[in-house]
PDB file of N, CA and C in Angstrom:
ATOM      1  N   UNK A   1      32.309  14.490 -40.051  1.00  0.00           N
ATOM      2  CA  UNK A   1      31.713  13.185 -40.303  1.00  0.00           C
ATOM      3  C   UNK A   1      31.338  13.066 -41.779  1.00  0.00           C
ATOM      4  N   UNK A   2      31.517  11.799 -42.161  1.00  0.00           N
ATOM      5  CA  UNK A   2      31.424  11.594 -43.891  1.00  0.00           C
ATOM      6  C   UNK A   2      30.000  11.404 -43.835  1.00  0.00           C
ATOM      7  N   UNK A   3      29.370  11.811 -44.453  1.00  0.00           N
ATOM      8  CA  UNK A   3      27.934  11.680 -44.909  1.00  0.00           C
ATOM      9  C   UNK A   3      27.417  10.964 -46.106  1.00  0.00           C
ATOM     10  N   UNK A   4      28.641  10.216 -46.845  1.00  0.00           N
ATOM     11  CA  UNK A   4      28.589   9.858 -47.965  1.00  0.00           C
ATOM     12  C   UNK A   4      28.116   7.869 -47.581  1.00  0.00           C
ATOM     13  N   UNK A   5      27.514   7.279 -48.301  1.00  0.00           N
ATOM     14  CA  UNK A   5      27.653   5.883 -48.852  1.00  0.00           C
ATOM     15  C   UNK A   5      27.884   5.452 -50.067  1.00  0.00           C
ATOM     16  N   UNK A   6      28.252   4.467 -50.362  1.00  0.00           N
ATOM     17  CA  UNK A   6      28.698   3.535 -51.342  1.00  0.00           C
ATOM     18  C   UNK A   6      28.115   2.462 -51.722  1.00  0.00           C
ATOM     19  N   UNK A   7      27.292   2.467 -52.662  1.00  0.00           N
ATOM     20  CA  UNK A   7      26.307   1.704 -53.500  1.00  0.00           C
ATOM     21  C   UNK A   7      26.683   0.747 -54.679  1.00  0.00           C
ATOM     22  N   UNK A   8      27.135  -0.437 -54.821  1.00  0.00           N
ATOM     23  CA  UNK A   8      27.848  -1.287 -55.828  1.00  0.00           C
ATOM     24  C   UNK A   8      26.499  -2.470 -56.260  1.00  0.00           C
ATOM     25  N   UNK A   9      25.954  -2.062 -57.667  1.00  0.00           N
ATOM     26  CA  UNK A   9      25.243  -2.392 -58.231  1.00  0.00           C
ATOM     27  C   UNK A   9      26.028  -3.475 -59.338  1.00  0.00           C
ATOM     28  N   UNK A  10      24.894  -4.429 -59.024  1.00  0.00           N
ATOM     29  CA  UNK A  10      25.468  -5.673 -59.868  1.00  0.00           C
ATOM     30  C   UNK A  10      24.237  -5.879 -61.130  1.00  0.00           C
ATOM     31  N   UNK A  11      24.148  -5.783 -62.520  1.00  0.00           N
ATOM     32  CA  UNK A  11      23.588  -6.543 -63.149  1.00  0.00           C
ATOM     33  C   UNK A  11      23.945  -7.135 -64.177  1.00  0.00           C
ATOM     34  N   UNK A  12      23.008  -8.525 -64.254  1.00  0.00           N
ATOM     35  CA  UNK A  12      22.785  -9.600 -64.550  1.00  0.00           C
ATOM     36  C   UNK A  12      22.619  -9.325 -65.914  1.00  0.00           C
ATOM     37  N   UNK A  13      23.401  -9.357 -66.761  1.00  0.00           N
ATOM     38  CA  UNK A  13      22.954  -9.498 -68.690  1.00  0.00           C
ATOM     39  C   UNK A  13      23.693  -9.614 -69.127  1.00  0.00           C
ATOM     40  N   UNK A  14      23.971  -9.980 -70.474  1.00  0.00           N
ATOM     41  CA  UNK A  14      24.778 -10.203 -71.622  1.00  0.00           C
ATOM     42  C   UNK A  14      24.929  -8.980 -72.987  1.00  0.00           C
ATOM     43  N   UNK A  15      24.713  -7.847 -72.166  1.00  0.00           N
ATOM     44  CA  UNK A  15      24.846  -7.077 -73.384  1.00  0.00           C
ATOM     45  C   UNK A  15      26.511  -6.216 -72.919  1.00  0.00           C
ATOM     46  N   UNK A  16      27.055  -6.397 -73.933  1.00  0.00           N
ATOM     47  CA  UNK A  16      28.539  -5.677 -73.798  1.00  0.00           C
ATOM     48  C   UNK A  16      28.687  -3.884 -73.875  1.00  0.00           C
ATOM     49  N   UNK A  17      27.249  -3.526 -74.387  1.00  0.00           N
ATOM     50  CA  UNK A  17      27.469  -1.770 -74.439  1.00  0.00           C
ATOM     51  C   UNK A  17      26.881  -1.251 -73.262  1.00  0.00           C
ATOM     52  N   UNK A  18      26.539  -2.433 -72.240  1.00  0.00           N
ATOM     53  CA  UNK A  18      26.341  -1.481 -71.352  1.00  0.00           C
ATOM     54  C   UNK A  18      27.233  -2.283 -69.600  1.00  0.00           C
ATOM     55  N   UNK A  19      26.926  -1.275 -68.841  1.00  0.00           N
ATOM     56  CA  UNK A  19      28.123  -1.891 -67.631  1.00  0.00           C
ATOM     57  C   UNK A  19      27.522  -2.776 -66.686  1.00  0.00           C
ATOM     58  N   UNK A  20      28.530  -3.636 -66.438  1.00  0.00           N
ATOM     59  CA  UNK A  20      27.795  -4.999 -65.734  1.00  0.00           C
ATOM     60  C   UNK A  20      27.818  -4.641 -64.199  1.00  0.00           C
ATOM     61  N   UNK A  21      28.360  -3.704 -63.848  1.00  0.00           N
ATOM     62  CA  UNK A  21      28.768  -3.104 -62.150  1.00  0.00           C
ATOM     63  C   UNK A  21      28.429  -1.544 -62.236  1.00  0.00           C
ATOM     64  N   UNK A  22      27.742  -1.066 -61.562  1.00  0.00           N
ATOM     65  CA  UNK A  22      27.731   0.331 -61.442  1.00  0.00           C
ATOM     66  C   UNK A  22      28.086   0.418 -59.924  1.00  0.00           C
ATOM     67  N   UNK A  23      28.687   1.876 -59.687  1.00  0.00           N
ATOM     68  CA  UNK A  23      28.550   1.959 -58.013  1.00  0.00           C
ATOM     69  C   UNK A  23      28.729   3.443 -58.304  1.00  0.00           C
ATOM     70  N   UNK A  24      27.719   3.788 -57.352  1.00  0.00           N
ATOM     71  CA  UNK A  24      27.087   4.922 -56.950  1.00  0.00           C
ATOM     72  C   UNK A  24      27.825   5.924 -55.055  1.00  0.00           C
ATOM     73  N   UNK A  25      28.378   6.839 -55.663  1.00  0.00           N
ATOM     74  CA  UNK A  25      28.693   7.667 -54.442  1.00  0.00           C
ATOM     75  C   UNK A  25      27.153   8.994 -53.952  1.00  0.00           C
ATOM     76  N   UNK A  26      26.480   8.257 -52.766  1.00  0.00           N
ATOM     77  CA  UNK A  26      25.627   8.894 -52.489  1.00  0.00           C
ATOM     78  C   UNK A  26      25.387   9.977 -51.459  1.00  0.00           C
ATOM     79  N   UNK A  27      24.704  11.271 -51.464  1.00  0.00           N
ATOM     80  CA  UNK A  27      25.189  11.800 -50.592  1.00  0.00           C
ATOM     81  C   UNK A  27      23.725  11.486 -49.499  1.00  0.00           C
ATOM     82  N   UNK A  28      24.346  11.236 -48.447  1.00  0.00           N
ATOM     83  CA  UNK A  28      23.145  10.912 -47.108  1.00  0.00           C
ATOM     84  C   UNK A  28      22.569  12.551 -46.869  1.00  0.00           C
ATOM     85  N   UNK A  29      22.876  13.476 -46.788  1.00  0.00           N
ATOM     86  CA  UNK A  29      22.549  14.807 -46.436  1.00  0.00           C
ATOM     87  C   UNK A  29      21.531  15.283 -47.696  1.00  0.00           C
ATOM     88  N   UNK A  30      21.793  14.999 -48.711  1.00  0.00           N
ATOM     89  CA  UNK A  30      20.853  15.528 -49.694  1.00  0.00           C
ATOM     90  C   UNK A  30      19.823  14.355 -50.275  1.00  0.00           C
ATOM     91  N   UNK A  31      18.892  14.144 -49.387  1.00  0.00           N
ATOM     92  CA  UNK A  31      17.779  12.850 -49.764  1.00  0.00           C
ATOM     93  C   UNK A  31      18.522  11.516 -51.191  1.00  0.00           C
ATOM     94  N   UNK A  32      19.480  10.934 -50.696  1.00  0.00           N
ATOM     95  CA  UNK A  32      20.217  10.079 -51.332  1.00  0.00           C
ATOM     96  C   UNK A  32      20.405  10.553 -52.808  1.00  0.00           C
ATOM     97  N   UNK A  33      20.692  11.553 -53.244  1.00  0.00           N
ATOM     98  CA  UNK A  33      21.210  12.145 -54.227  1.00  0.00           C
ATOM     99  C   UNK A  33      22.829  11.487 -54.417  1.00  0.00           C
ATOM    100  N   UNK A  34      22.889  11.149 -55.948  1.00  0.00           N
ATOM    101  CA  UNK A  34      24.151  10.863 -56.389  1.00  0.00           C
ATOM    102  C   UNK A  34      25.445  12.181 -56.357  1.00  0.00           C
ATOM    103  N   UNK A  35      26.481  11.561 -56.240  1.00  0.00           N
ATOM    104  CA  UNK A  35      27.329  12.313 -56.317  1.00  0.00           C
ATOM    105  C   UNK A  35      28.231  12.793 -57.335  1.00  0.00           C
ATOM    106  N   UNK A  36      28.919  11.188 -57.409  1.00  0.00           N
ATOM    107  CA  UNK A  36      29.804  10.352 -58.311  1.00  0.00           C
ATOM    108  C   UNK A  36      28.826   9.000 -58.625  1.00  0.00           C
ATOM    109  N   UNK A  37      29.574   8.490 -60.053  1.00  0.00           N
ATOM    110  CA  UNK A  37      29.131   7.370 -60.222  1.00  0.00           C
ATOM    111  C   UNK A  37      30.462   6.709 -61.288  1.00  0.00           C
ATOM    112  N   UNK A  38      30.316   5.378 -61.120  1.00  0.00           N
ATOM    113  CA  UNK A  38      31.149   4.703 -62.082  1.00  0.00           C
ATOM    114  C   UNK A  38      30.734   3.680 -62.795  1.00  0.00           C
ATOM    115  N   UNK A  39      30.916   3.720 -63.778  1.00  0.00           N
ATOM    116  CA  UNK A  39      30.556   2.551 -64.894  1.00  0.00           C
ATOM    117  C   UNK A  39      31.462   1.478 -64.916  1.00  0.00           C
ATOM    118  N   UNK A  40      30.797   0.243 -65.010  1.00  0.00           N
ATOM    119  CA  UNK A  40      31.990  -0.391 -64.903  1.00  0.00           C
ATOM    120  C   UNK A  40      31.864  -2.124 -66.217  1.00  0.00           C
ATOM    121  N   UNK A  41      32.164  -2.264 -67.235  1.00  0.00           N
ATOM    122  CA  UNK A  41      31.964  -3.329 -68.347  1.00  0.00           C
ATOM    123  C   UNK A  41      32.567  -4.339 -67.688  1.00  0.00           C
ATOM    124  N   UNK A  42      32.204  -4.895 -68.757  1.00  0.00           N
ATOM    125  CA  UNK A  42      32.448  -6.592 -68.800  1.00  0.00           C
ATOM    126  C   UNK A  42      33.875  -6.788 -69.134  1.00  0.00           C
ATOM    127  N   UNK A  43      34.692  -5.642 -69.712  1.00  0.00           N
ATOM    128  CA  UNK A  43      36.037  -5.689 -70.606  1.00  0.00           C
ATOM    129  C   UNK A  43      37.034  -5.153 -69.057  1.00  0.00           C
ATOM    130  N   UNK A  44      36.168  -4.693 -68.133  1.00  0.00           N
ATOM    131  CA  UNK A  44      36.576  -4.003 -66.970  1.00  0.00           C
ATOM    132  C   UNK A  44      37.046  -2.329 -67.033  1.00  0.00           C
ATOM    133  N   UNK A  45      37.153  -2.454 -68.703  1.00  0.00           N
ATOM    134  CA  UNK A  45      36.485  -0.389 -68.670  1.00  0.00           C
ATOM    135  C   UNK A  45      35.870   0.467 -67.667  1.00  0.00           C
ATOM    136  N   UNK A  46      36.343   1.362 -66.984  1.00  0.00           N
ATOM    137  CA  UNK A  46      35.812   1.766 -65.851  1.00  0.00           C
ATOM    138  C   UNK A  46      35.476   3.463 -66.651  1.00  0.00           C
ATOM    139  N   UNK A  47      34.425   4.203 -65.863  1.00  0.00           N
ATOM    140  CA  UNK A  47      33.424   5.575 -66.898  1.00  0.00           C
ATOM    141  C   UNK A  47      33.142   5.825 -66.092  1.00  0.00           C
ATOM    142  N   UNK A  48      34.224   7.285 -65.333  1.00  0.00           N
ATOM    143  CA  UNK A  48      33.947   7.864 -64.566  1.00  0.00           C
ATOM    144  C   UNK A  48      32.880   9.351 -64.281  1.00  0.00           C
ATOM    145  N   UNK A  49      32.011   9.101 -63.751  1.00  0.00           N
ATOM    146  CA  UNK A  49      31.253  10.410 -63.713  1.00  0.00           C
ATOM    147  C   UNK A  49      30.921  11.383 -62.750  1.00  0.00           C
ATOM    148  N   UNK A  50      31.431  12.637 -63.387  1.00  0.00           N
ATOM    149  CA  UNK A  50      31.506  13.248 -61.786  1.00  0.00           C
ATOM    150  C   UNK A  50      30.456  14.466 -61.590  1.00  0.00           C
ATOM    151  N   UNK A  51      29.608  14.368 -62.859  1.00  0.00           N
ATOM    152  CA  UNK A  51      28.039  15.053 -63.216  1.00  0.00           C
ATOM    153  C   UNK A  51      27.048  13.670 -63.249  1.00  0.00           C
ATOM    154  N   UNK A  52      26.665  13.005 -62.463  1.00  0.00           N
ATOM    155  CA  UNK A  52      25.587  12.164 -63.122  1.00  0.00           C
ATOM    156  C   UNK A  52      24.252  12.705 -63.000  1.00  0.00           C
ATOM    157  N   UNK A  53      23.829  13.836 -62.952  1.00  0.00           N
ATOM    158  CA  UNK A  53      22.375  14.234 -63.051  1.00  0.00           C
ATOM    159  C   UNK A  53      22.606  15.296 -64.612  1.00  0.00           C
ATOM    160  N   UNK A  54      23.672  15.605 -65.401  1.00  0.00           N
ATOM    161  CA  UNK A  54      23.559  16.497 -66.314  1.00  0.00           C
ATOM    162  C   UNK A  54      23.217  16.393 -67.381  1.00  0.00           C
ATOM    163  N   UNK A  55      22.721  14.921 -68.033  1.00  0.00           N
ATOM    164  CA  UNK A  55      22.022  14.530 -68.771  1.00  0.00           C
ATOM    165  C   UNK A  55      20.685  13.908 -68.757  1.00  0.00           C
ATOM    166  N   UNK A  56      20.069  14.332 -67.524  1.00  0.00           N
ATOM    167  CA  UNK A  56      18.753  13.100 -67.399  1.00  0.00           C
ATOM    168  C   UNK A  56      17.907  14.393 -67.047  1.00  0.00           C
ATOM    169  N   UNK A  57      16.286  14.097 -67.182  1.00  0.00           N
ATOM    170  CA  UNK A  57      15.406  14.403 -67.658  1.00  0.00           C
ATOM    171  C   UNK A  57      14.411  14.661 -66.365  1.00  0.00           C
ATOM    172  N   UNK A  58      15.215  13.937 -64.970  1.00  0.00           N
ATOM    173  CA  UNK A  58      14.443  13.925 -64.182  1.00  0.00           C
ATOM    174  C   UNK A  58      15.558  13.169 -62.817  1.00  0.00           C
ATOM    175  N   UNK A  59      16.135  14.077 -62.001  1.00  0.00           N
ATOM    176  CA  UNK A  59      17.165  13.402 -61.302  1.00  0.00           C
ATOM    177  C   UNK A  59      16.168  13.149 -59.873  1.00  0.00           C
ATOM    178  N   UNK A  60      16.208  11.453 -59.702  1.00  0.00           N
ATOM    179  CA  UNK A  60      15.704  10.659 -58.602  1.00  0.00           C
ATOM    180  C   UNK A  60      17.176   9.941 -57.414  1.00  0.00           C
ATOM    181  N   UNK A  61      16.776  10.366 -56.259  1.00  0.00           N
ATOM    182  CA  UNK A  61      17.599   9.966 -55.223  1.00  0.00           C
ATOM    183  C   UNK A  61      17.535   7.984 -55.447  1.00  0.00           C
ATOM    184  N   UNK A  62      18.878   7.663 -55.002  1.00  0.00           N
ATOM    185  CA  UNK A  62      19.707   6.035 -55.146  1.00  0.00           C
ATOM    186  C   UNK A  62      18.255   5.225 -53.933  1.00  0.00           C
ATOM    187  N   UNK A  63      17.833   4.401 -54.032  1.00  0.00           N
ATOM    188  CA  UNK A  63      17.281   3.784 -53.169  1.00  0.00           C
ATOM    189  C   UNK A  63      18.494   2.907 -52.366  1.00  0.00           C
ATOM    190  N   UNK A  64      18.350   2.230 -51.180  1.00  0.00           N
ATOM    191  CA  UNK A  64      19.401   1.668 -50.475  1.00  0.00           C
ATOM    192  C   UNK A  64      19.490   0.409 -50.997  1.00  0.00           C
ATOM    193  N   UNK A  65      20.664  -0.019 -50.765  1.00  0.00           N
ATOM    194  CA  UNK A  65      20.906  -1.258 -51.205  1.00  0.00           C
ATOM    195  C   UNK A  65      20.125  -2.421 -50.996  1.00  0.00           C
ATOM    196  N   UNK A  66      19.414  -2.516 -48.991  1.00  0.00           N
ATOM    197  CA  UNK A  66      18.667  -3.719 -48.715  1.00  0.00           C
ATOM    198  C   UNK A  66      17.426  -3.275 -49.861  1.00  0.00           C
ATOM    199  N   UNK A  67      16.915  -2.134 -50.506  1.00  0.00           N
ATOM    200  CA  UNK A  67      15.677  -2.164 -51.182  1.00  0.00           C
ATOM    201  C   UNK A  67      15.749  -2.607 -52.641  1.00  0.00           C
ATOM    202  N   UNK A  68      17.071  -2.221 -53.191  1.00  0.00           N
ATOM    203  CA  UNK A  68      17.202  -2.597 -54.216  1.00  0.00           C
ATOM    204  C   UNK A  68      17.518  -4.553 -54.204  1.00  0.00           C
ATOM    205  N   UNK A  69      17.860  -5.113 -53.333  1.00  0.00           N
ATOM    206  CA  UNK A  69      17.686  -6.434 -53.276  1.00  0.00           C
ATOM    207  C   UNK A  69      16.493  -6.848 -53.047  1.00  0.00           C
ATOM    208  N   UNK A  70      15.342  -5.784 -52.557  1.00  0.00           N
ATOM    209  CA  UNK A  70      14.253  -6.260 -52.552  1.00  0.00           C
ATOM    210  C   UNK A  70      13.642  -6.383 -53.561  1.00  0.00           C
ATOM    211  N   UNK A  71      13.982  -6.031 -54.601  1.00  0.00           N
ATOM    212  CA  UNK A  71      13.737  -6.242 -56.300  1.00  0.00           C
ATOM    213  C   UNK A  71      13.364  -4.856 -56.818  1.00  0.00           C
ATOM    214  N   UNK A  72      13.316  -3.642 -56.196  1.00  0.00           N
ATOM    215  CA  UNK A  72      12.488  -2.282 -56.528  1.00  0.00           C
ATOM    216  C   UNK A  72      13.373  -2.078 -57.470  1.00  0.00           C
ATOM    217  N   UNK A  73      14.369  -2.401 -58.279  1.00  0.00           N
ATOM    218  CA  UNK A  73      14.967  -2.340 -59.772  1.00  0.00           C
ATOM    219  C   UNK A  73      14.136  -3.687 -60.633  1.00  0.00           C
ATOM    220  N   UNK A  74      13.955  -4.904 -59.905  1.00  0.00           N
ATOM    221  CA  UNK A  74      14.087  -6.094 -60.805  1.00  0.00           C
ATOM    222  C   UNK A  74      14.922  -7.497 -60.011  1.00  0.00           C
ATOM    223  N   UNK A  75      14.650  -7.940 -60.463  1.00  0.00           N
ATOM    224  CA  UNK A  75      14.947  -9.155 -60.091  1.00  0.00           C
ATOM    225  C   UNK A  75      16.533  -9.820 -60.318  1.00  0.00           C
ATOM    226  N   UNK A  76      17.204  -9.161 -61.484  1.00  0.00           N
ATOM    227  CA  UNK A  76      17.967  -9.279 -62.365  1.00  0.00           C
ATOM    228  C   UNK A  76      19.174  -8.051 -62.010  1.00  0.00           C
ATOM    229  N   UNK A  77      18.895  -7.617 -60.657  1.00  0.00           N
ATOM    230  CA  UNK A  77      20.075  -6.460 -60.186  1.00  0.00           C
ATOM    231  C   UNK A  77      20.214  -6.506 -58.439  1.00  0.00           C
ATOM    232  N   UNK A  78      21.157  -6.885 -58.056  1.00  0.00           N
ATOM    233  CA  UNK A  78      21.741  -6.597 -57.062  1.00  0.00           C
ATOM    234  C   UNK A  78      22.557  -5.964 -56.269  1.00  0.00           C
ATOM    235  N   UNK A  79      22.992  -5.620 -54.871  1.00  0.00           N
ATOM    236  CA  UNK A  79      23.357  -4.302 -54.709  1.00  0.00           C
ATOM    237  C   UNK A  79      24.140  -5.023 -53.273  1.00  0.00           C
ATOM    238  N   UNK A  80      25.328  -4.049 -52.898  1.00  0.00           N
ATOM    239  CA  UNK A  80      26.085  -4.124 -51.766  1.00  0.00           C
ATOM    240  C   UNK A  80      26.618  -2.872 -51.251  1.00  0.00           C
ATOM    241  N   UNK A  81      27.059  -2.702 -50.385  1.00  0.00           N
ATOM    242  CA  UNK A  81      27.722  -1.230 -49.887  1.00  0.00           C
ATOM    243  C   UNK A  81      29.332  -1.346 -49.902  1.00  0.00           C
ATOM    244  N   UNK A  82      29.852  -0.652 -50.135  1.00  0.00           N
ATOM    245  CA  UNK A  82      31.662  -0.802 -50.304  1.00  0.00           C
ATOM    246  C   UNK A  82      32.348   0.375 -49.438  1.00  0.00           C
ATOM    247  N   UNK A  83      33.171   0.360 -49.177  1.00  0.00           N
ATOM    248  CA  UNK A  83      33.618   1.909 -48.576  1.00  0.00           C
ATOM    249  C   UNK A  83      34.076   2.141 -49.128  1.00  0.00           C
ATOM    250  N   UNK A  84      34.747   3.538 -48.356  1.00  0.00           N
ATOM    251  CA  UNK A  84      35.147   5.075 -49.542  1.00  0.00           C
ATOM    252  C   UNK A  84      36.446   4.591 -50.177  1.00  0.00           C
ATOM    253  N   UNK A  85      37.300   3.716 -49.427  1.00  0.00           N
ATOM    254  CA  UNK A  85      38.570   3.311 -49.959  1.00  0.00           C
ATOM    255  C   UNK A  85      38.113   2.615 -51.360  1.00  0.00           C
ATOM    256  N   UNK A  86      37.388   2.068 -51.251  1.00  0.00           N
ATOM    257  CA  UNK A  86      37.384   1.161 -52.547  1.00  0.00           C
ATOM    258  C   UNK A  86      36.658   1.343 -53.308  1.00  0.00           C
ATOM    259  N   UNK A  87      35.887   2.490 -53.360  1.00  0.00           N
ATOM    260  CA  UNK A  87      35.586   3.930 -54.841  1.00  0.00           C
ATOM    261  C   UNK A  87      36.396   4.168 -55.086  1.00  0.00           C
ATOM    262  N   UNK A  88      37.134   5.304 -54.022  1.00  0.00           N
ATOM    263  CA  UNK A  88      38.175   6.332 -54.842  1.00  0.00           C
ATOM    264  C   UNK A  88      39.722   5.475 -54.927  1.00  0.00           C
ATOM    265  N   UNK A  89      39.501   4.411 -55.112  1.00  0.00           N
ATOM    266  CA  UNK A  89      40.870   3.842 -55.526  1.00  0.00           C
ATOM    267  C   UNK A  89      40.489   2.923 -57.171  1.00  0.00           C
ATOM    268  N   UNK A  90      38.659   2.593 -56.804  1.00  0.00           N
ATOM    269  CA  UNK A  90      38.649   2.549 -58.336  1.00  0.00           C
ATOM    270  C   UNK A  90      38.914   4.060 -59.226  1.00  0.00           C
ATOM    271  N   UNK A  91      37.902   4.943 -58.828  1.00  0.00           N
ATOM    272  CA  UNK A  91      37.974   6.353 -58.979  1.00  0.00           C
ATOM    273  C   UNK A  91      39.031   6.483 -59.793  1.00  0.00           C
ATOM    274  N   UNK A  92      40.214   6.547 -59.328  1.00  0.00           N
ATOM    275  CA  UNK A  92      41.547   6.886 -59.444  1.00  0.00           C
ATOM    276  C   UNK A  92      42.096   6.534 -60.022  1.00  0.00           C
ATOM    277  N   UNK A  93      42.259   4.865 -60.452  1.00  0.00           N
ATOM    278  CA  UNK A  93      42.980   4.447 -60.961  1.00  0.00           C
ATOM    279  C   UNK A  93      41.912   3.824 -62.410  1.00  0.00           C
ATOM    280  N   UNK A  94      41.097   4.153 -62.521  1.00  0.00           N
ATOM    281  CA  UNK A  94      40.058   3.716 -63.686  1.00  0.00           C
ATOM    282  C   UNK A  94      40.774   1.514 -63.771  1.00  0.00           C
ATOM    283  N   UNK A  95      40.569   1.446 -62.589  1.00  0.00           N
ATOM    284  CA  UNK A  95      40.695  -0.200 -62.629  1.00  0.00           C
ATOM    285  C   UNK A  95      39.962  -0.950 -61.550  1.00  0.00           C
ATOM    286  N   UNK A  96      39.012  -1.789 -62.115  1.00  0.00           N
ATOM    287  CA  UNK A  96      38.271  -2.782 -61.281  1.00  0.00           C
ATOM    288  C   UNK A  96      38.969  -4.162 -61.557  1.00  0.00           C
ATOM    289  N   UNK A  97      39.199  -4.698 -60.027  1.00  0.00           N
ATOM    290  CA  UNK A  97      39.312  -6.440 -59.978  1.00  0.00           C
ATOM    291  C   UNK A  97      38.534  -7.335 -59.825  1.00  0.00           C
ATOM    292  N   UNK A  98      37.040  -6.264 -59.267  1.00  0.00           N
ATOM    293  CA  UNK A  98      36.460  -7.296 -58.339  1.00  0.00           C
ATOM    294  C   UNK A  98      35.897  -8.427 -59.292  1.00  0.00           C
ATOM    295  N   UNK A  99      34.583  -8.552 -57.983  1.00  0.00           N
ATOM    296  CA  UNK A  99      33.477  -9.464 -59.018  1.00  0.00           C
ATOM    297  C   UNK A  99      32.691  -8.843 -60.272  1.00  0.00           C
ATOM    298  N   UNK A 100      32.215  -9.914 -60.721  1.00  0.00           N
ATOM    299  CA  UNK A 100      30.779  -8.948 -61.565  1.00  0.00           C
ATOM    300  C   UNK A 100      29.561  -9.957 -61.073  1.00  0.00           C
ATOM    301  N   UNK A 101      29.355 -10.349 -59.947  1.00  0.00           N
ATOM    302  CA  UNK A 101      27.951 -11.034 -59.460  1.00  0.00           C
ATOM    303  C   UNK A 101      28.060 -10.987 -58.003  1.00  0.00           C
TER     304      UNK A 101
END
């Protein structure tokens, strides 16, 4: 059984150095600890990461998506669940079509 979810973070801004879509591969077995993560711009540049705790200072488990719509990021970020097909085919092919809202 996959133990994993799929976390597709939407935010809301106008700055181009940073990514307007993130989505998060979480693992359910290890208190929502990241796995994978992908960056994803406005240019549709996709920044794949397959360490996302090896630079931070303090690694905190993904809250769920219904919480993060509850605003516990902000008001200005929204969140959906995607399945595994449609990570690892961004994953893979470093190409997003979707939305960015």
């Amino acid at each position: 059984m996959d133990n994993t979810e799929y976390v597709k973070i939407f935010w809301k801004y106008d700055l181009t150095d940073e990514p307007k879509v993130i989505i998060y591969e979480v693992d359910l077995n290890d208190n929502r600890y990241m796995l994978r993560m992908i960056d994803i711009y406005a240019d549709r540049t996709c920044k794949n990461n397959d360490d996302p705790y090896r630079d931070v200072i303090e690694a905190l488990p993904i809250e769920t998506a219904e919480e993060i719509n509850n605003g516990i990021w902000g008001e200005e970020i929204r969140a959906c669940l995607i399945d595994k097909e449609e990570f690892e085919e961004i994953w893979n092919t470093h190409t997003y079509s979707g939305s960015f809202e």
